[in-house]
N, C-alpha and C. Protein backbone atom coordinates (compact mmCIF):
# COMPACT_ATOMS: atom_id res chain seq x y z
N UNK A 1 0.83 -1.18 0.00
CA UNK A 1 0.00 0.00 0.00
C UNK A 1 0.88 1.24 0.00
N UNK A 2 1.17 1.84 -1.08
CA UNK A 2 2.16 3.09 -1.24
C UNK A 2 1.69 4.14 -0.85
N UNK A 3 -0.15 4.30 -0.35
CA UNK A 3 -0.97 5.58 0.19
C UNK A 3 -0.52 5.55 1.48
N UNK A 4 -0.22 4.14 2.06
CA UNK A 4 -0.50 4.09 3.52
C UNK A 4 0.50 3.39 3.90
N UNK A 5 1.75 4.31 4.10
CA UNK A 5 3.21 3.38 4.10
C UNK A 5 2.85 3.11 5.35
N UNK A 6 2.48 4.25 6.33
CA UNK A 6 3.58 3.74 7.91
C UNK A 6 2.23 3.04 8.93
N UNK A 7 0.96 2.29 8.34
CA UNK A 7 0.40 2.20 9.13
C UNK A 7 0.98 0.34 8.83
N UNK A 8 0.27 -0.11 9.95
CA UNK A 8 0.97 -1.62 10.12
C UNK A 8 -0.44 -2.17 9.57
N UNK A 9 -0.11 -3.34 8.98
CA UNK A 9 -1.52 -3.96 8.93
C UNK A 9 -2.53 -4.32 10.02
N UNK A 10 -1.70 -5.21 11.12
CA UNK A 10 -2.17 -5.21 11.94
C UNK A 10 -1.34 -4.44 13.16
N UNK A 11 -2.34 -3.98 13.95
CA UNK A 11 -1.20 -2.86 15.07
C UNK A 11 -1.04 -3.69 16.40
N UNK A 12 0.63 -3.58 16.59
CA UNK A 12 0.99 -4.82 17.80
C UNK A 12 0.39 -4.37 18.66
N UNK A 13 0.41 -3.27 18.89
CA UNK A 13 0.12 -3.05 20.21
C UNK A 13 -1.54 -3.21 20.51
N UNK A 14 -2.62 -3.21 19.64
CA UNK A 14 -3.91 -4.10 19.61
C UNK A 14 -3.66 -5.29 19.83
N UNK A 15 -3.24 -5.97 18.96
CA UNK A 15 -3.02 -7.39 19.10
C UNK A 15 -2.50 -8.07 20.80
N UNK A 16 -1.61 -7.17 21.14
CA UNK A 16 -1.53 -7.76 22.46
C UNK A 16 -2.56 -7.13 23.52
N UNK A 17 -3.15 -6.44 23.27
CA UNK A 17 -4.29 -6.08 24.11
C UNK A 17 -5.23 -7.60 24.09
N UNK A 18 -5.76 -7.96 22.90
CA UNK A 18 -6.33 -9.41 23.31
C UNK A 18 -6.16 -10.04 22.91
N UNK A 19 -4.68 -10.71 22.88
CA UNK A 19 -4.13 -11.56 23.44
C UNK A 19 -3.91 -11.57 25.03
N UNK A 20 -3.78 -10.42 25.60
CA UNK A 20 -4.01 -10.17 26.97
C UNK A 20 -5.26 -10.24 27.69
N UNK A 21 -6.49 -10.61 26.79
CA UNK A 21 -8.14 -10.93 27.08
C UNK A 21 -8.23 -12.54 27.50
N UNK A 22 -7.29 -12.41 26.53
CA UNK A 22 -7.16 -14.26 26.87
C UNK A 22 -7.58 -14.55 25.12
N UNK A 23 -7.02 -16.04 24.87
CA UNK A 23 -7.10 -17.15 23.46
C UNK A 23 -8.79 -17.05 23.42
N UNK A 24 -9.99 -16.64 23.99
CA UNK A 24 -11.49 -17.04 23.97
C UNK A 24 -11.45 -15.68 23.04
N UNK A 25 -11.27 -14.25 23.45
CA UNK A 25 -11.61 -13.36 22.70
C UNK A 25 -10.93 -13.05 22.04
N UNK A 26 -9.66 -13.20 22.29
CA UNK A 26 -8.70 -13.19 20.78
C UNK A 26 -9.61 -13.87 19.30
N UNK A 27 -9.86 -15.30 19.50
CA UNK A 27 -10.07 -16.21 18.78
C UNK A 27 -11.88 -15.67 18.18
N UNK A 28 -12.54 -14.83 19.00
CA UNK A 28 -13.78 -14.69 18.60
C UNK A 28 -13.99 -13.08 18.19
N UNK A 29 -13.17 -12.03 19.13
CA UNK A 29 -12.55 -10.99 17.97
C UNK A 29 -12.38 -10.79 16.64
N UNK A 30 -11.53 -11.84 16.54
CA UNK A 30 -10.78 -12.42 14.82
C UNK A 30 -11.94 -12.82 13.99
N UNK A 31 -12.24 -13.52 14.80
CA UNK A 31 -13.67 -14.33 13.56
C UNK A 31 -14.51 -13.48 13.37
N UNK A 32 -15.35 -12.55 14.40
CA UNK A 32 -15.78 -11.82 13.96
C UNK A 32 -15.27 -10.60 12.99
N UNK A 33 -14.39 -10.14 13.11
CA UNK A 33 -13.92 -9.77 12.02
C UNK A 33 -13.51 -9.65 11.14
N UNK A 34 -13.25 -11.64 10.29
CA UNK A 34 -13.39 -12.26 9.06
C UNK A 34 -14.36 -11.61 8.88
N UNK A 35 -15.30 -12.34 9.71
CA UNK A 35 -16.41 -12.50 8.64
C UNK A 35 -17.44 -11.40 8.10
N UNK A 36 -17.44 -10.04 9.33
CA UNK A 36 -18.18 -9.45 9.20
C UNK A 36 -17.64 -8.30 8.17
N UNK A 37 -16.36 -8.44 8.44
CA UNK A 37 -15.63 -7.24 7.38
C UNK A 37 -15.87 -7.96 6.30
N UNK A 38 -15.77 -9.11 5.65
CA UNK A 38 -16.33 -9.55 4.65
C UNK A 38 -17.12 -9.03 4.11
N UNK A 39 -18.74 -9.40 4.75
CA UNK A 39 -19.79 -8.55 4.63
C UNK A 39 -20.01 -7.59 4.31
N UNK A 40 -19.18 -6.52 4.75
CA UNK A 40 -19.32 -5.41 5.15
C UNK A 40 -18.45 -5.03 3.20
N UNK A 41 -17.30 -5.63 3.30
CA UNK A 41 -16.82 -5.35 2.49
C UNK A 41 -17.44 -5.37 0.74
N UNK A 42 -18.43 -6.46 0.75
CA UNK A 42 -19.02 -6.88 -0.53
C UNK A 42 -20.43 -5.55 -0.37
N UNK A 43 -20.70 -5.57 0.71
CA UNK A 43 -21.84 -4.92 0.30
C UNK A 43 -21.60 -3.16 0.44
N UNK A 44 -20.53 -2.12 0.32
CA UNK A 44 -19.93 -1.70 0.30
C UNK A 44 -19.57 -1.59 -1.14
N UNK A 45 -19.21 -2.48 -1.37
CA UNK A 45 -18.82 -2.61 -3.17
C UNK A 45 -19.94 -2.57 -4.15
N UNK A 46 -20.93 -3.23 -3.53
CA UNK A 46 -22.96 -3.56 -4.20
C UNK A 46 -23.64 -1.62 -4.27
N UNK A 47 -23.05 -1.68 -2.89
CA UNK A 47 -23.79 -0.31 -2.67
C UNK A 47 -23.54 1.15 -3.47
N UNK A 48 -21.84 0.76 -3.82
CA UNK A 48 -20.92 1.82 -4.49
C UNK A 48 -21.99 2.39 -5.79
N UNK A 49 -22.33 1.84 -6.58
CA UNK A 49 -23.09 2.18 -8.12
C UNK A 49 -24.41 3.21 -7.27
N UNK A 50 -24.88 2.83 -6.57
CA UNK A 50 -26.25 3.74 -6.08
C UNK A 50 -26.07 5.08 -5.89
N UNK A 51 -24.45 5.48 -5.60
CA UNK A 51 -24.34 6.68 -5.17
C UNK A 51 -25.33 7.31 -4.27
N UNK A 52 -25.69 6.47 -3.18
CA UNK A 52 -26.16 7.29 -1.76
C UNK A 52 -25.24 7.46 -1.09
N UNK A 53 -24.58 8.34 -1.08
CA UNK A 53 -23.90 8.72 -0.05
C UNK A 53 -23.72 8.85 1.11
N UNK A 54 -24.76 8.94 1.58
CA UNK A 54 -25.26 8.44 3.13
C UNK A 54 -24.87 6.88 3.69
N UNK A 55 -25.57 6.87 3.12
CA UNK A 55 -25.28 5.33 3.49
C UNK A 55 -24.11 4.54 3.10
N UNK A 56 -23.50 5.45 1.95
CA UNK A 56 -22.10 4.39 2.02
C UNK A 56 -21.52 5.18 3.18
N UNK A 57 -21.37 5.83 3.44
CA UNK A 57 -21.07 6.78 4.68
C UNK A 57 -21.19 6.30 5.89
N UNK A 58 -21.77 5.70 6.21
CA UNK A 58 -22.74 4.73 7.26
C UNK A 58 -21.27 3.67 6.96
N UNK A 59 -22.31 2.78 6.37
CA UNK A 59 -21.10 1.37 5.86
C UNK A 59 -19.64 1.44 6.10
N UNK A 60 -19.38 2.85 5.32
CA UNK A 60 -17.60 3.15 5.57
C UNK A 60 -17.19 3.34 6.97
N UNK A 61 -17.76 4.38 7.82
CA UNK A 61 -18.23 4.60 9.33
C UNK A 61 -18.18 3.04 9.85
N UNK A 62 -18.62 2.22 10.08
CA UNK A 62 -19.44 0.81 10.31
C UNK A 62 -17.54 0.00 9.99
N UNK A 63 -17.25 0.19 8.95
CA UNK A 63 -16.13 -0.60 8.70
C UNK A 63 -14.68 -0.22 9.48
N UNK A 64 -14.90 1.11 9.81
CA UNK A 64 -13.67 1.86 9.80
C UNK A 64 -14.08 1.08 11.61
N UNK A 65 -14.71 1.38 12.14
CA UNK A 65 -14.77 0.94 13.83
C UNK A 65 -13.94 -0.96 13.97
N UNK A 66 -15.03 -1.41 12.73
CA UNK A 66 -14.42 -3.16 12.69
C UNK A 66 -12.81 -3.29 12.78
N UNK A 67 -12.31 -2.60 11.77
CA UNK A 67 -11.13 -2.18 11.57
C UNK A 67 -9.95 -2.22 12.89
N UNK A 68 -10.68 -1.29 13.92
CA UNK A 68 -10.39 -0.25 14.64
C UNK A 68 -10.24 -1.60 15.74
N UNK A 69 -11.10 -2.43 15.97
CA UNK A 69 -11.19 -2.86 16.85
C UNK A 69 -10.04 -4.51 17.01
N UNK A 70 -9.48 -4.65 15.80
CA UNK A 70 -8.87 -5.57 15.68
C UNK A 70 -7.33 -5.24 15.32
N UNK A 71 -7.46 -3.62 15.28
CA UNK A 71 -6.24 -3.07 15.14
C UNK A 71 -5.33 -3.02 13.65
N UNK A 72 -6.49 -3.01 12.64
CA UNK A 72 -6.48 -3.00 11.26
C UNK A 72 -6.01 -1.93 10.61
N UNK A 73 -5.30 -1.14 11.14
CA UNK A 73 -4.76 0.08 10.97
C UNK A 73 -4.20 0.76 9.56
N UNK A 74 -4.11 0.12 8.50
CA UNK A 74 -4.20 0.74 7.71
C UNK A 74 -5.55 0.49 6.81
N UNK A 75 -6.13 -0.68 7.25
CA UNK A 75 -7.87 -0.75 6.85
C UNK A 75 -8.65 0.69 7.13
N UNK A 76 -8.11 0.68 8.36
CA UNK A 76 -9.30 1.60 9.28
C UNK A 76 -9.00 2.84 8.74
N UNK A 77 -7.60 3.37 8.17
CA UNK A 77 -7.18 4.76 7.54
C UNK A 77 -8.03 4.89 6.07
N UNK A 78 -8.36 3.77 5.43
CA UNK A 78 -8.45 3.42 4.05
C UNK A 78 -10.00 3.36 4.40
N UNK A 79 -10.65 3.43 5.39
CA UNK A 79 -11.93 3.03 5.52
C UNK A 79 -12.16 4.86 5.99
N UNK A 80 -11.41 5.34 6.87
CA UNK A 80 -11.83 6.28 7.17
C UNK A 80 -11.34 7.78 5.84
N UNK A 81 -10.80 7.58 5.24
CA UNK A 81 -10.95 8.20 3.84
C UNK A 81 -12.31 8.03 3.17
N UNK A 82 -12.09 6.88 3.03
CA UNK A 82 -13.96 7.05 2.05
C UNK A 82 -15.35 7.67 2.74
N UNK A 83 -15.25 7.13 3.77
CA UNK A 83 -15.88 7.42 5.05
C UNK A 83 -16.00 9.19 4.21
N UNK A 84 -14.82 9.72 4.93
CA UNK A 84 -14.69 11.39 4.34
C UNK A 84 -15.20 12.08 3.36
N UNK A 85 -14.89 10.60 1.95
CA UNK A 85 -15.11 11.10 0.60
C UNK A 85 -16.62 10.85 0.90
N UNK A 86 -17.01 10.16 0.88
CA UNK A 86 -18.95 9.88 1.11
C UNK A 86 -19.38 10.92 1.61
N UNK A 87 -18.72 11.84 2.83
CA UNK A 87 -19.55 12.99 3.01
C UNK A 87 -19.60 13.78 3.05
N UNK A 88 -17.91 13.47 1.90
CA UNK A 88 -18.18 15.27 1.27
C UNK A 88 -18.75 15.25 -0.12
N UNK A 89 -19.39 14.48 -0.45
CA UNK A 89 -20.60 14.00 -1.91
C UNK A 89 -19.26 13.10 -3.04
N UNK A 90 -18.03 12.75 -3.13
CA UNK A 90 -16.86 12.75 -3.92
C UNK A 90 -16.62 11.24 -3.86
N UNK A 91 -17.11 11.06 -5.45
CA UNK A 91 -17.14 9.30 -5.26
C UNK A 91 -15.78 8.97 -6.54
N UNK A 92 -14.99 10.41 -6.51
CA UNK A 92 -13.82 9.53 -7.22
C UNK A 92 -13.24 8.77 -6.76
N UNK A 93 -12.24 8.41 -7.18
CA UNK A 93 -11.44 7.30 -6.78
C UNK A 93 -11.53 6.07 -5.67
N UNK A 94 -12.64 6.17 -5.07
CA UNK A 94 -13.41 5.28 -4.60
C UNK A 94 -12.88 3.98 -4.91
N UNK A 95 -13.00 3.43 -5.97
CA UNK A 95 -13.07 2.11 -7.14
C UNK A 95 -11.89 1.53 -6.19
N UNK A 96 -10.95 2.60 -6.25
CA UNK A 96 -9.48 2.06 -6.03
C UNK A 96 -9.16 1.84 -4.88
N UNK A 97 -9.95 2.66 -3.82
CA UNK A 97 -9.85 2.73 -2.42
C UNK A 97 -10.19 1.30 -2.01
N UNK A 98 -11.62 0.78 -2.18
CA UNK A 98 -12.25 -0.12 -2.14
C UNK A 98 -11.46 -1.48 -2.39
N UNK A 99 -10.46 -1.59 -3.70
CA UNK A 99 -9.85 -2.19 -3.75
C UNK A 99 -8.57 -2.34 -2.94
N UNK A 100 -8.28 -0.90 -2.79
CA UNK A 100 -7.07 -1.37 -1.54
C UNK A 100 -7.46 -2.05 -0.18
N UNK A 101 -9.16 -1.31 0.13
CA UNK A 101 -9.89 -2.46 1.24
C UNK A 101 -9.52 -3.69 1.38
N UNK A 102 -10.05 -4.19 -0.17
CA UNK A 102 -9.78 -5.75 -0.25
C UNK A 102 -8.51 -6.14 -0.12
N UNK A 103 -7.84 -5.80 -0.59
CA UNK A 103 -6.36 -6.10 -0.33
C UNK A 103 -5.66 -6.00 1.65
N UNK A 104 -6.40 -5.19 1.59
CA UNK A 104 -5.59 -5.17 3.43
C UNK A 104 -6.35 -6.13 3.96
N UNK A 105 -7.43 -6.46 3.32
CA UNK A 105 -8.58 -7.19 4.33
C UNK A 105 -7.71 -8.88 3.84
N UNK A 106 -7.28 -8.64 3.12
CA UNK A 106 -6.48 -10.56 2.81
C UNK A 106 -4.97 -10.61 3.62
N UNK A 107 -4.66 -9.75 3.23
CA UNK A 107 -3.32 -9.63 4.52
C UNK A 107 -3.62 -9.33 6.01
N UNK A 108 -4.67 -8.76 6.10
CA UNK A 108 -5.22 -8.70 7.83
C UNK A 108 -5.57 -10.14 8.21
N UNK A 109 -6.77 -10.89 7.07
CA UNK A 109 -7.26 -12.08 7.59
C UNK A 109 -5.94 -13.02 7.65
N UNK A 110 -4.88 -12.87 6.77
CA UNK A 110 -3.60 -13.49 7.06
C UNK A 110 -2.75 -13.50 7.95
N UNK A 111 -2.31 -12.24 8.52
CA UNK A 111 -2.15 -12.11 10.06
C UNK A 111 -3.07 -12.83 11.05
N UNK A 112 -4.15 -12.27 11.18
CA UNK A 112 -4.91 -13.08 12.44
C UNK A 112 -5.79 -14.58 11.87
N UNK A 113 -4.96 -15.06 11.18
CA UNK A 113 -5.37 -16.59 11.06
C UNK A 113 -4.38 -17.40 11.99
N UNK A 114 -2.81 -16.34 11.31
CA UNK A 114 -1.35 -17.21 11.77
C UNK A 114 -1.59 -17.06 13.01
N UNK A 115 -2.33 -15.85 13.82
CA UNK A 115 -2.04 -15.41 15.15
C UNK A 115 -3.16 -16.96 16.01
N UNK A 116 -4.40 -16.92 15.17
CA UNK A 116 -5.44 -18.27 16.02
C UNK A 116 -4.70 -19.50 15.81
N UNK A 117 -3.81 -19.77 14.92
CA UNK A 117 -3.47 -21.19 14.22
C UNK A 117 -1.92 -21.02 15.92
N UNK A 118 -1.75 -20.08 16.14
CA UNK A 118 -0.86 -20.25 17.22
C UNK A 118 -1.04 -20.26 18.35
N UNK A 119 -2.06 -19.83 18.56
CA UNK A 119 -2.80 -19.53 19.85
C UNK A 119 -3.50 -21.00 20.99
């Protein structure tokens, strides 16, 4: 990600926060945030053509917290840009943003797979 050199994919210092919850919420943290950023992520992409702005606004808002909470840190920068662009009406470059989403979101779920597969 050449927009978002210095953020980490995942941020250590989250990560040991729960890991410090203990292996139960580490392990259900994570999953929830496969799966729901998933979600979140496809329909986000569905929603993009409608140009409501609001509501991708919402969604982006909605993603940028998921992000936030698993310590997704350059997700959550990339989430909280669009977030911005949605409400200031500016659906350029969007396309690309979205795609850098996807991309952090496969190297995030790659980090916290290795992190449950060790746990």
């Amino acid at each position: 990600m050449s927009q978002h050199p210095k953020a980490e994919t995942i941020d250590p210092a989250t990560l040991d926060e729960l890991r410090d919850l203990g292996p139960e919420v580490l392990r259900s943290v994570a999953e929830l945030f496969i799966q729901d950023t998933r979600a979140r992520l496809d329909e986000l992409r569905a929603q993009s053509a409608s140009n409501d702005m609001q509501q991708l606004e919402r969604l982006a808002h909605a993603l940028k917290g998921s992000c936030g909470a698993v310590g997704a840190s350059r997700m959550m920068r990339i989430a909280a840009e669009l977030q911005q662009r949605f409400h200031d009406g500016q659906s350029d470059q969007t396309a690309q943003l979205l795609t850098d989403l996807e991309t952090e979101y496969k190297e995030a779920c790659a980090l916290l797979q290795r992190e449950l597969d060790g746990a």
